[in-house]
C-alpha atoms as a PDB file:
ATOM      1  CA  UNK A   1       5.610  -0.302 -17.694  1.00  0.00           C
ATOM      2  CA  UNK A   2       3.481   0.332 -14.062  1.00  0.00           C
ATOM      3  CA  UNK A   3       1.580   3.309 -13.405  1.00  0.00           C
ATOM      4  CA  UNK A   4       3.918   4.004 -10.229  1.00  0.00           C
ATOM      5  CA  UNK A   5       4.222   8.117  -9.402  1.00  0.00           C
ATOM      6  CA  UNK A   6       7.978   9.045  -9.969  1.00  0.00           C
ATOM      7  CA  UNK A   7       9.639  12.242 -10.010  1.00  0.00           C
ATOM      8  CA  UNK A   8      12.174  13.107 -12.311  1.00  0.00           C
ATOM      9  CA  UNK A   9      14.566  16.166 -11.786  1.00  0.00           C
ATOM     10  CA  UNK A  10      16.502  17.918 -14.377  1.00  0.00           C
ATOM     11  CA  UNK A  11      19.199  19.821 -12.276  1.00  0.00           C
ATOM     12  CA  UNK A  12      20.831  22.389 -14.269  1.00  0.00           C
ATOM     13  CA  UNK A  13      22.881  25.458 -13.670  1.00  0.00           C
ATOM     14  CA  UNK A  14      20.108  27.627 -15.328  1.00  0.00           C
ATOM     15  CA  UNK A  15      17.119  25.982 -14.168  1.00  0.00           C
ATOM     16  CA  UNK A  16      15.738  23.524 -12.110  1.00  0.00           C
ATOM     17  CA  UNK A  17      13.104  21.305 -13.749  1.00  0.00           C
ATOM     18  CA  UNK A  18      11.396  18.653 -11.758  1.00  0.00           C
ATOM     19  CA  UNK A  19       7.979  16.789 -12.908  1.00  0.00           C
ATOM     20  CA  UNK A  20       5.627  13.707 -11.381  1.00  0.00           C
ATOM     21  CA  UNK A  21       5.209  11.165 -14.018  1.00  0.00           C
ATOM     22  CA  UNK A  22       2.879   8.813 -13.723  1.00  0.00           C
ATOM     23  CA  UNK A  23       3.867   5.497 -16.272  1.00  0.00           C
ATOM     24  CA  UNK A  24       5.013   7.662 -19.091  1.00  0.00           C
ATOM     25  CA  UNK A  25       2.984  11.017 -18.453  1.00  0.00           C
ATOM     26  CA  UNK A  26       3.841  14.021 -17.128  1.00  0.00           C
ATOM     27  CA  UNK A  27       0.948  15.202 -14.154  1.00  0.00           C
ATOM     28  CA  UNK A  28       2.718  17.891 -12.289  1.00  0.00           C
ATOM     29  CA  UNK A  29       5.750  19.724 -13.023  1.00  0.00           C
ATOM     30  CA  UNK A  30       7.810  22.635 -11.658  1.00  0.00           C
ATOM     31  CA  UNK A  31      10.565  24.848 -13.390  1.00  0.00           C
ATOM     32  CA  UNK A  32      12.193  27.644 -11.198  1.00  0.00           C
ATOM     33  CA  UNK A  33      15.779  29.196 -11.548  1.00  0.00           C
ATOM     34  CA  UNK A  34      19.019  27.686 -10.091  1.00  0.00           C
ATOM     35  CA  UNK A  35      20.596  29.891  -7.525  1.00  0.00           C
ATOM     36  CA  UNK A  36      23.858  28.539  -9.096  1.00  0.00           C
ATOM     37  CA  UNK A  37      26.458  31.195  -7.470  1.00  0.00           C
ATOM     38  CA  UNK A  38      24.714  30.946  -3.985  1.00  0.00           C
ATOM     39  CA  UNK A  39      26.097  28.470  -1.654  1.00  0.00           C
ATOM     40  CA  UNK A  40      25.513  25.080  -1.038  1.00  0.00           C
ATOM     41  CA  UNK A  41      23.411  25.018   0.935  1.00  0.00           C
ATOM     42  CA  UNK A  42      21.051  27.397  -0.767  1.00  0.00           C
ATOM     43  CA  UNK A  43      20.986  25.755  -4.187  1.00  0.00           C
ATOM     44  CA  UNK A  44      19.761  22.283  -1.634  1.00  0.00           C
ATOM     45  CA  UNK A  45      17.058  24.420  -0.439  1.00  0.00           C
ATOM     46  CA  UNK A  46      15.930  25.608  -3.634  1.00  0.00           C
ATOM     47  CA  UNK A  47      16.052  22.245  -5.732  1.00  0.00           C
ATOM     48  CA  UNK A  48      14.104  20.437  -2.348  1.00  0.00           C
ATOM     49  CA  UNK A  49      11.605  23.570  -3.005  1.00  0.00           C
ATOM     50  CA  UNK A  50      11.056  22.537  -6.268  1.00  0.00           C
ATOM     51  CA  UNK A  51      10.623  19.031  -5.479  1.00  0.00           C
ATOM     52  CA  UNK A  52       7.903  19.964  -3.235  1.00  0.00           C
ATOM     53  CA  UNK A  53       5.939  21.809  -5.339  1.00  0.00           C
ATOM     54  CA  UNK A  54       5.814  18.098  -7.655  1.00  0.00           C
ATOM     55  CA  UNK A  55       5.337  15.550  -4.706  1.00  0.00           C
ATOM     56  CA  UNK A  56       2.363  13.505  -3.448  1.00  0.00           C
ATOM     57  CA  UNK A  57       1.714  10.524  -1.479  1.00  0.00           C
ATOM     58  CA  UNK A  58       2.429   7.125  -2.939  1.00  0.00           C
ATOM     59  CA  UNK A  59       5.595   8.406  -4.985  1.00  0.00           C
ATOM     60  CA  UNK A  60       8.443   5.479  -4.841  1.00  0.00           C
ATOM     61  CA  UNK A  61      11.006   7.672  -5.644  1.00  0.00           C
ATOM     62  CA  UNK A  62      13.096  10.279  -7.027  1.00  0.00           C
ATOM     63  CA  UNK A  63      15.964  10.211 -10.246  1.00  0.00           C
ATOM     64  CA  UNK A  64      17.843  13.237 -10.657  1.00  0.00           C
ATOM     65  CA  UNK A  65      20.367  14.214 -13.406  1.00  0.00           C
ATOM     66  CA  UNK A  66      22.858  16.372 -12.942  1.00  0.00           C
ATOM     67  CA  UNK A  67      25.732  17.540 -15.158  1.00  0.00           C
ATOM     68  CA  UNK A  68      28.779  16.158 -13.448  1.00  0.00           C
ATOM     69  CA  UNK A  69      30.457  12.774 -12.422  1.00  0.00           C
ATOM     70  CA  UNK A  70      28.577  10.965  -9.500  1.00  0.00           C
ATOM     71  CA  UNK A  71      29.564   8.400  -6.943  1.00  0.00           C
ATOM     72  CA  UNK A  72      25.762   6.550  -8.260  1.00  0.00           C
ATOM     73  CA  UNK A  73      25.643   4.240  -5.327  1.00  0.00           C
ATOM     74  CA  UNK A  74      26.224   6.726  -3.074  1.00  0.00           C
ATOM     75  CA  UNK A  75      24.658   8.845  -5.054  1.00  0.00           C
ATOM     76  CA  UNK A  76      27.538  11.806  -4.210  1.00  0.00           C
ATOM     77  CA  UNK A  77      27.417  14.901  -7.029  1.00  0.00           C
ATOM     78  CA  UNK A  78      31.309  15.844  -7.490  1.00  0.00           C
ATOM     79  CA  UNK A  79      32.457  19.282  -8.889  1.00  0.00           C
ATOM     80  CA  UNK A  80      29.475  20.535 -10.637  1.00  0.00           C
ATOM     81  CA  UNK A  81      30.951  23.286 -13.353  1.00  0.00           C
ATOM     82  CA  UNK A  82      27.319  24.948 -13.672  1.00  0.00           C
ATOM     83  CA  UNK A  83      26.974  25.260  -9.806  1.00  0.00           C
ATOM     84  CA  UNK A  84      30.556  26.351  -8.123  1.00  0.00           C
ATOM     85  CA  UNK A  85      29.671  25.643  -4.650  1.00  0.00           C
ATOM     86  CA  UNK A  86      28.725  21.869  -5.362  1.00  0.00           C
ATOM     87  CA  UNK A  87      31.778  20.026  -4.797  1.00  0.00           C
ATOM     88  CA  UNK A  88      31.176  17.257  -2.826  1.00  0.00           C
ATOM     89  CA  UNK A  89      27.379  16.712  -2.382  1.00  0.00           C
ATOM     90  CA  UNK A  90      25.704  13.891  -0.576  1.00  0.00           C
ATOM     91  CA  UNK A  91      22.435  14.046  -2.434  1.00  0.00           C
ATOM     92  CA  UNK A  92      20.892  10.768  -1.989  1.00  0.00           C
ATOM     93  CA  UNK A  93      21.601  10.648   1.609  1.00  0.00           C
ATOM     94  CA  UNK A  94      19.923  14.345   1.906  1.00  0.00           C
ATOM     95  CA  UNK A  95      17.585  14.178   0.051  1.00  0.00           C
ATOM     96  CA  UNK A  96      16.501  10.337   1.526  1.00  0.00           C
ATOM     97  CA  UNK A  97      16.327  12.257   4.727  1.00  0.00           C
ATOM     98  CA  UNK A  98      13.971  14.993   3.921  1.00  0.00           C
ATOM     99  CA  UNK A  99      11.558  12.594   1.524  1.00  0.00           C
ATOM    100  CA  UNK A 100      11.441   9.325   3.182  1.00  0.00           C
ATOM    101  CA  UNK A 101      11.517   7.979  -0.233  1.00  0.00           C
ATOM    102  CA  UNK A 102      14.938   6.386  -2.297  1.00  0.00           C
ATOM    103  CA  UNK A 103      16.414   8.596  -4.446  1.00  0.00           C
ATOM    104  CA  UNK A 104      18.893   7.791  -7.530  1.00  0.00           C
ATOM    105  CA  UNK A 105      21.567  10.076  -8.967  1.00  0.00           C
ATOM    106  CA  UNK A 106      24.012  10.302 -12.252  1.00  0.00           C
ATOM    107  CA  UNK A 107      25.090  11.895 -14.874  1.00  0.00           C
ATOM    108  CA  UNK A 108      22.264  13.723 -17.123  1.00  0.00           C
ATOM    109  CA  UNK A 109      23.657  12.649 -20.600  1.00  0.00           C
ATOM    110  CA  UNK A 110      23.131   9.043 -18.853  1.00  0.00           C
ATOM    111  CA  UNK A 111      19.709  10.133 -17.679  1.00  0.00           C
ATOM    112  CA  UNK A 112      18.803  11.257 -21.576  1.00  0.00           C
ATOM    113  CA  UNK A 113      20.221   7.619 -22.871  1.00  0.00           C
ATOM    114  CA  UNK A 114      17.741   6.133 -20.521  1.00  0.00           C
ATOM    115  CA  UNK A 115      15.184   8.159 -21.398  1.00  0.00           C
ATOM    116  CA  UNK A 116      15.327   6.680 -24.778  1.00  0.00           C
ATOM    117  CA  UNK A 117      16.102   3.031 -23.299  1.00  0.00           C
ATOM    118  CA  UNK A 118      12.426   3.734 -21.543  1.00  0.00           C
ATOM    119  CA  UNK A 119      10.366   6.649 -23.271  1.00  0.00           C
ATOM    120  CA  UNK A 120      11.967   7.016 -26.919  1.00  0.00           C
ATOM    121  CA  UNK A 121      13.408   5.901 -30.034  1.00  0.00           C
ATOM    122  CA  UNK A 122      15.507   3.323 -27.735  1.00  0.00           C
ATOM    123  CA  UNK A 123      12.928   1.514 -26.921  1.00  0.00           C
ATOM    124  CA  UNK A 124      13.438  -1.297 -29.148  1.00  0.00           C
ATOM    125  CA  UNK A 125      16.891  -0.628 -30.031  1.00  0.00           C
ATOM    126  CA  UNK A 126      19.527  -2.960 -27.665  1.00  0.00           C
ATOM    127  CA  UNK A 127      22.817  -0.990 -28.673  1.00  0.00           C
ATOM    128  CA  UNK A 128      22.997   2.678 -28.492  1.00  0.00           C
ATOM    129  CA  UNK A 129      24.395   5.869 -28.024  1.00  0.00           C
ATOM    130  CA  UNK A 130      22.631   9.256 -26.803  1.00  0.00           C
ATOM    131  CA  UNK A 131      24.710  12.219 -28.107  1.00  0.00           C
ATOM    132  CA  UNK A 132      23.063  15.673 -26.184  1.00  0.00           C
ATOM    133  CA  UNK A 133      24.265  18.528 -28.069  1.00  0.00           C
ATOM    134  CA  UNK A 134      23.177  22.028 -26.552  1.00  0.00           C
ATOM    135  CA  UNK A 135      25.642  23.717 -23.870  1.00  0.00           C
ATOM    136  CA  UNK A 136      27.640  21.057 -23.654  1.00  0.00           C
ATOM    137  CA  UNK A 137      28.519  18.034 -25.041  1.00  0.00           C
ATOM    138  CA  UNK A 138      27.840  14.683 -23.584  1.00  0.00           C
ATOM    139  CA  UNK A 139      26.580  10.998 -24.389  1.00  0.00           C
ATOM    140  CA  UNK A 140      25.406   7.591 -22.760  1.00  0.00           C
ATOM    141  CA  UNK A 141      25.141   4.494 -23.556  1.00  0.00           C
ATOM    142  CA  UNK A 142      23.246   1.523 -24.026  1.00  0.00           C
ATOM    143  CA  UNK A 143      24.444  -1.487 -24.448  1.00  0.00           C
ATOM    144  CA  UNK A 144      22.684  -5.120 -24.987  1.00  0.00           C
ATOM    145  CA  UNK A 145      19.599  -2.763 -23.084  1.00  0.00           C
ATOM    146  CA  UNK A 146      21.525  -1.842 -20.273  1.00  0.00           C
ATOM    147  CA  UNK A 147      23.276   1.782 -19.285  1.00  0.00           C
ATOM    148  CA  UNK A 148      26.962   1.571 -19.115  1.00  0.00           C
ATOM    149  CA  UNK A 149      28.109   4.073 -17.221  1.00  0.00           C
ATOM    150  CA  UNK A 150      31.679   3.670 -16.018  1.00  0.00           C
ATOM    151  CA  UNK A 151      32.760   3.636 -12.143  1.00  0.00           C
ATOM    152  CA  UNK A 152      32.086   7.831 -11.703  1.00  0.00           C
ATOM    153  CA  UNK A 153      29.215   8.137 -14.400  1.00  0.00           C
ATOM    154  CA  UNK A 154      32.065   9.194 -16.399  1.00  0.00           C
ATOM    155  CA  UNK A 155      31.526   6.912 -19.588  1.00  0.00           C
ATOM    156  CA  UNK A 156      30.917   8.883 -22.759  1.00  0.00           C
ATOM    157  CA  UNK A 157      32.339  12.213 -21.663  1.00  0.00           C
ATOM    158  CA  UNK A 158      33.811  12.517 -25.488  1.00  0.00           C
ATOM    159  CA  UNK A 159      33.229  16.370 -24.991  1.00  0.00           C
ATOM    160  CA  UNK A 160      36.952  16.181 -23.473  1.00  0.00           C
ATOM    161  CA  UNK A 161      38.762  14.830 -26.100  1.00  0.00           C
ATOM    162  CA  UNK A 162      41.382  17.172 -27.955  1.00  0.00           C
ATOM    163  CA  UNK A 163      40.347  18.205 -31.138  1.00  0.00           C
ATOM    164  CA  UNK A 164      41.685  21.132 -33.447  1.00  0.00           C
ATOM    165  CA  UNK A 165      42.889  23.800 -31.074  1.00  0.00           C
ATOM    166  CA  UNK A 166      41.069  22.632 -27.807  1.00  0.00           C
ATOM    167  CA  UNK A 167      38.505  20.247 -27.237  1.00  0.00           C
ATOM    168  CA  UNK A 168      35.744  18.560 -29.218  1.00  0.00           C
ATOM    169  CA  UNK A 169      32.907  20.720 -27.185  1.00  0.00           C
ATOM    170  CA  UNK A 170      34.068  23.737 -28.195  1.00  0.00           C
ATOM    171  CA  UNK A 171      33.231  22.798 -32.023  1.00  0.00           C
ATOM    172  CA  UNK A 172      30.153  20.770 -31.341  1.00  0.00           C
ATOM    173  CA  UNK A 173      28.183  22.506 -28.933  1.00  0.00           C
ATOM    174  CA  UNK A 174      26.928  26.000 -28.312  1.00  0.00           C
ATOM    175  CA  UNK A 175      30.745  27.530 -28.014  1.00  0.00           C
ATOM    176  CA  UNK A 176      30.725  26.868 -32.003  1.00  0.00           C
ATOM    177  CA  UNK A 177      28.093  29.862 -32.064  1.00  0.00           C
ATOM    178  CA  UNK A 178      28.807  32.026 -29.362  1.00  0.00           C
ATOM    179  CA  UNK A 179      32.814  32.184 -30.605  1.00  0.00           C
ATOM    180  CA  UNK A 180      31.435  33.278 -34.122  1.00  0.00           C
ATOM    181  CA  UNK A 181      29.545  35.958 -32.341  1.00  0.00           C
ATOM    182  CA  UNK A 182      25.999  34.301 -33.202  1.00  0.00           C
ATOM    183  CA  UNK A 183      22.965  33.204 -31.291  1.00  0.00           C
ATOM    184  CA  UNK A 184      22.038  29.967 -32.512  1.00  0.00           C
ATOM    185  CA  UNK A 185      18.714  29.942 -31.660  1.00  0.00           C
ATOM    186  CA  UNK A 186      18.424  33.096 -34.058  1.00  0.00           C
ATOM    187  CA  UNK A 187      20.524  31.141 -36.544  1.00  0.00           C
ATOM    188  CA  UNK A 188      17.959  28.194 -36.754  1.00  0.00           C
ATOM    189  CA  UNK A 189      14.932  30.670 -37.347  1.00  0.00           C
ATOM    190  CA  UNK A 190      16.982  31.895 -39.936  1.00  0.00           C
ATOM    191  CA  UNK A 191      18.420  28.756 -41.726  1.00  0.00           C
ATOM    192  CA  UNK A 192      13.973  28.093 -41.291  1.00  0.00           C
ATOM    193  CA  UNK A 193      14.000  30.773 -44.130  1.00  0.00           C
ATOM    194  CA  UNK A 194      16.592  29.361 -45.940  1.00  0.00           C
ATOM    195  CA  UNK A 195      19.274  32.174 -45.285  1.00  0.00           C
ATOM    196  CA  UNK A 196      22.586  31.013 -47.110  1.00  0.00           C
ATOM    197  CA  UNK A 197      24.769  31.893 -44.245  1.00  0.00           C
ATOM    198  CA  UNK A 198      22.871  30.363 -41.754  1.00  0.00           C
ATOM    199  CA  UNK A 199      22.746  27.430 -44.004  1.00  0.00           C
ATOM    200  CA  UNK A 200      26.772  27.379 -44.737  1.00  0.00           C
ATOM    201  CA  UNK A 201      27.497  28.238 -40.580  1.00  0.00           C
ATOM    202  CA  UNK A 202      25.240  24.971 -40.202  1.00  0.00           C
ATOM    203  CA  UNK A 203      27.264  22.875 -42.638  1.00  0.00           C
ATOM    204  CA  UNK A 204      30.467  23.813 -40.850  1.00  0.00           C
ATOM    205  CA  UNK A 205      28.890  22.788 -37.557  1.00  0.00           C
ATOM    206  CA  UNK A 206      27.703  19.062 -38.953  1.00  0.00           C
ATOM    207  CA  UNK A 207      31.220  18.610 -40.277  1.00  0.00           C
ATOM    208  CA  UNK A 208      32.804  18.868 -36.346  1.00  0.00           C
ATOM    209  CA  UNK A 209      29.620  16.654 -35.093  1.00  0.00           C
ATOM    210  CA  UNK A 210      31.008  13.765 -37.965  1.00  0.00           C
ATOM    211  CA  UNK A 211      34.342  13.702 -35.787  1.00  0.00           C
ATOM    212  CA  UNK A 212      31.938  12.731 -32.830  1.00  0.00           C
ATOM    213  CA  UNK A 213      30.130  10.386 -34.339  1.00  0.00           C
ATOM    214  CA  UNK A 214      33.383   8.600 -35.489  1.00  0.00           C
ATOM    215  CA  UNK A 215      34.478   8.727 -31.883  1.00  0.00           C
ATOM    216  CA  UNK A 216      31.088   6.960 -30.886  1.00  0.00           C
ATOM    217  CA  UNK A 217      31.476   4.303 -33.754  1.00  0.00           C
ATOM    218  CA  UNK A 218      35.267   3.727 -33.199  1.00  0.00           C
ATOM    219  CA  UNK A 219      34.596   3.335 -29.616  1.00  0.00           C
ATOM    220  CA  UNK A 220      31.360   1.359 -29.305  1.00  0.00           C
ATOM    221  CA  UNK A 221      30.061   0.478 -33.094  1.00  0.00           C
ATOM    222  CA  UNK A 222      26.208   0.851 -31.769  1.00  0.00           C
ATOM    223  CA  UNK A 223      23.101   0.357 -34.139  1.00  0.00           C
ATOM    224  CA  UNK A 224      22.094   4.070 -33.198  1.00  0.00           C
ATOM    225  CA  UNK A 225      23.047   7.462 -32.254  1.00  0.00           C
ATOM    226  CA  UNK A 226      20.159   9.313 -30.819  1.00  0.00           C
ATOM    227  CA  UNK A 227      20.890  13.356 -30.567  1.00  0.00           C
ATOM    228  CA  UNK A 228      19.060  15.365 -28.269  1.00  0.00           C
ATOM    229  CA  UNK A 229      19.960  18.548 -26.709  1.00  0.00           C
ATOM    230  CA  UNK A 230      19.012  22.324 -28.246  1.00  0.00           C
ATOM    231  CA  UNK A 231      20.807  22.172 -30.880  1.00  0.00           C
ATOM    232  CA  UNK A 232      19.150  18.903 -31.778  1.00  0.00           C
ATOM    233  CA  UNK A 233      16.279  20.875 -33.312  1.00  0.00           C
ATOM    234  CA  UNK A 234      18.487  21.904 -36.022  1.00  0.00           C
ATOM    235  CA  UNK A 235      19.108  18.617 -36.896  1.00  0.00           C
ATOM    236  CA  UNK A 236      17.517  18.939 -41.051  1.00  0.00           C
ATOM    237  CA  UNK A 237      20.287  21.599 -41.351  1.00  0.00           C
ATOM    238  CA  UNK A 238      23.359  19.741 -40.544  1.00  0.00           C
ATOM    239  CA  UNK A 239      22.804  16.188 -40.905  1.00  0.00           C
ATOM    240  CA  UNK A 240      23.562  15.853 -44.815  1.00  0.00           C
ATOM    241  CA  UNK A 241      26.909  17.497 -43.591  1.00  0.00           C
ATOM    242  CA  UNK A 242      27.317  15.178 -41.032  1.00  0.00           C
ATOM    243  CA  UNK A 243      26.966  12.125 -43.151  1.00  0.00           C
ATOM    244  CA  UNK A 244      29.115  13.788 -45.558  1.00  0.00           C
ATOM    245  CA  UNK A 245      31.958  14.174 -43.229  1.00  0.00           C
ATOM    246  CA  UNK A 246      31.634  10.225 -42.565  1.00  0.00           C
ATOM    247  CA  UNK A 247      33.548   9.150 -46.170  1.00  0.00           C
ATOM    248  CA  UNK A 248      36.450   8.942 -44.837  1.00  0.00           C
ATOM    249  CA  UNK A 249      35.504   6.308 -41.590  1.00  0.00           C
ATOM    250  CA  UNK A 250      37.671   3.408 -42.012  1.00  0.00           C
ATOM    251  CA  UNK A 251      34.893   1.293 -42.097  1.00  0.00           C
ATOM    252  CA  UNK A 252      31.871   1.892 -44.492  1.00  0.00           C
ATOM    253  CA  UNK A 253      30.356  -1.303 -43.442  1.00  0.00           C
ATOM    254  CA  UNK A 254      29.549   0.101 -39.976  1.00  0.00           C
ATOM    255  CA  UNK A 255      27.839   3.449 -42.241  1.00  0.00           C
ATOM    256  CA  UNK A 256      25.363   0.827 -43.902  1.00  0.00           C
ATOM    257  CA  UNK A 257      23.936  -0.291 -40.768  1.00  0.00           C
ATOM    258  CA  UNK A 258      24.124   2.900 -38.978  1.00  0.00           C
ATOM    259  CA  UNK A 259      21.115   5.368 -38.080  1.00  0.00           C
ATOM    260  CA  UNK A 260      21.635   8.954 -36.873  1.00  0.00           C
ATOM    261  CA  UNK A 261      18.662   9.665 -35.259  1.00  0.00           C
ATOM    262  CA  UNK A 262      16.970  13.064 -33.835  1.00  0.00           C
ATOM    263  CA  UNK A 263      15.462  12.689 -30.306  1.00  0.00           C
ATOM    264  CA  UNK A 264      11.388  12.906 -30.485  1.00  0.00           C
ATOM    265  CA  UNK A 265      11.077  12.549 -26.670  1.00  0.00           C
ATOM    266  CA  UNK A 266       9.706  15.786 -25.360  1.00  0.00           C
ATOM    267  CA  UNK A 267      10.878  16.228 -21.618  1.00  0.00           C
ATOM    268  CA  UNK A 268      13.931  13.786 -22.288  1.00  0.00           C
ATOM    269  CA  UNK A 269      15.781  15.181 -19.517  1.00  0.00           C
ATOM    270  CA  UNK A 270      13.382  14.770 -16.690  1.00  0.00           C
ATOM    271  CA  UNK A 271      11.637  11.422 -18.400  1.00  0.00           C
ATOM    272  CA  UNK A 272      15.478  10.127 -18.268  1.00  0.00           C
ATOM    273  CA  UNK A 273      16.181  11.269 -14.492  1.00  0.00           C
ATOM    274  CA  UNK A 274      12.892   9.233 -13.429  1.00  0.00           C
ATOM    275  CA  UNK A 275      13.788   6.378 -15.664  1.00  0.00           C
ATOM    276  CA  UNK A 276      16.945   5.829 -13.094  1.00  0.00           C
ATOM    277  CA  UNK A 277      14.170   4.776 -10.347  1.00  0.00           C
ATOM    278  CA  UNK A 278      13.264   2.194 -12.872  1.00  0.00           C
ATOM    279  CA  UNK A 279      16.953   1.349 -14.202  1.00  0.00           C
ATOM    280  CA  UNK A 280      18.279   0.864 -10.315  1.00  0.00           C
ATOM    281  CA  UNK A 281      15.758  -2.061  -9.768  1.00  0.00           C
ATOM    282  CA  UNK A 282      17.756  -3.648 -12.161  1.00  0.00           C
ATOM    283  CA  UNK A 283      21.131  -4.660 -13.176  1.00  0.00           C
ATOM    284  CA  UNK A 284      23.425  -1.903 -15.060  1.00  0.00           C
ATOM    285  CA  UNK A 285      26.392  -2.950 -17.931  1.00  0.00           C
END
């Protein structure tokens, strides 16, 4: 891969995370709060402040991920949950304005798969699928090397589907703590020390993530799943549980070839937004 300066944003509805890579190194990098109940027009000011603070001559553009469905050639951000007053943004044509430089938009769980694709354990895998597991639930994918993304970004947005008394989010992300009353960063310091109930509350969680990773293999059958995401880090604690809860998968063939993988790419989210300036010079699935 060049050395050619890109800037990757993270845009969140906590923070707002924006770095200048340089090939595959970090050289600058900016995290302030999201203004996320402020208006429009405030949250623009604040993310184009944060890009500042990252930019220098000779950048050739700008990826940003955001966690919502996205017009990507338009690059229009559509009813962001995080950030109430975004819901019908024009990024790229804003942000081309103000920068002079192009700028590329989508989904973030698309930005993380990429990230891989580029920067991580993707790199030399043609067919697979990025599960991020932290406040929400999302995934992209990769197929024969290329993102497929669906016409809105939508594509892998398996957080939505029913399961149990709502939807599969609510059991596989950080809702699966909160309703039990627990932190789960807490949680994962304690299962470090080998409490038994953080242990057994860990168990239960890798036995809802098996039901997404049979939603992943009925619907796509890749080589890999890649999780990132918080909860990611707790990955030694649930994954026994997870394969467990795979006996029953119609077909155990698939489970001999497959590799459930934890994400080693520090920065994934920003590394995956500035991989889009690299993954829009070419052709996407």
């Amino acid at each position: 891969m060049s050395e050619r300066k890109i800037i990757g944003v993270d845009m969140g509805g906590t923070k707002i995370h924006t770095s200048l890579i340089l090939g595959k190194e970090i050289i600058s990098e900016c995290i302030i709060d999201t203004p996320a109940k402020e208006s429009e027009k405030v949250v623009l000011d604040r993310l184009i402040r944060a890009i500042e603070q990252v930019y220098q001559p000779g950048c050739e553009g700008i990826g940003i991920g955001v966690p919502s469905v996205v017009d990507w050639k338009e690059g229009i951000v559509y009813d962001v949950v995080a950030i109430p007053s975004w819901k019908e943004v024009h990024l790229k044509k804003i942000l081309e304005e103000h920068f002079k430089i192009p700028v590329y938009v989508n989904n973030d769980s698309n930005c993380f798969a990429l990230g891989e694709n580029f920067f991580g354990k993707g790199i030399n895998t043609r067919n697979f699928v990025g599960v991020t597991i932290g406040t929400g639930l999302g995934s992209g994918i990769i197929i024969e090397n290329k993102l497929y993304q669906g016409v809105n970004t939508g594509a892998g947005e398996i957080g939505s589907i029913s399961y149990k008394e709502g939807i599969i989010e609510q059991y596989c992300a950080s809702e699966f703590f909160i309703s039990r009353g627990l932190d789960g960063e807490e949680l994962y310091l304690r299962a470090k020390k080998g409490d038994p109930e953080a242990l057994e509350v860990f168990k239960d969680y890798g036995k809802n993530l098996s039901e997404v990773v049979k939603i992943v293999l009925y619907a796509y059958d890749p080589e890999t799943i890649i999780l990132g995401g918080s909860i990611s880090n707790a990955y030694e604690f649930f994954i026994d549980a997870v394969w467990q809860g795979l006996q029953d998968f119609m077909f155990p063939v698939e489970l001999k070839k497959l590799k459930i993988e934890k994400s080693e790419l520090k920065n994934s989210a920003v590394l995956g937004a500035a991989a889009l300036v690299y993954n829009f010079n070419l052709e996407t699935a």
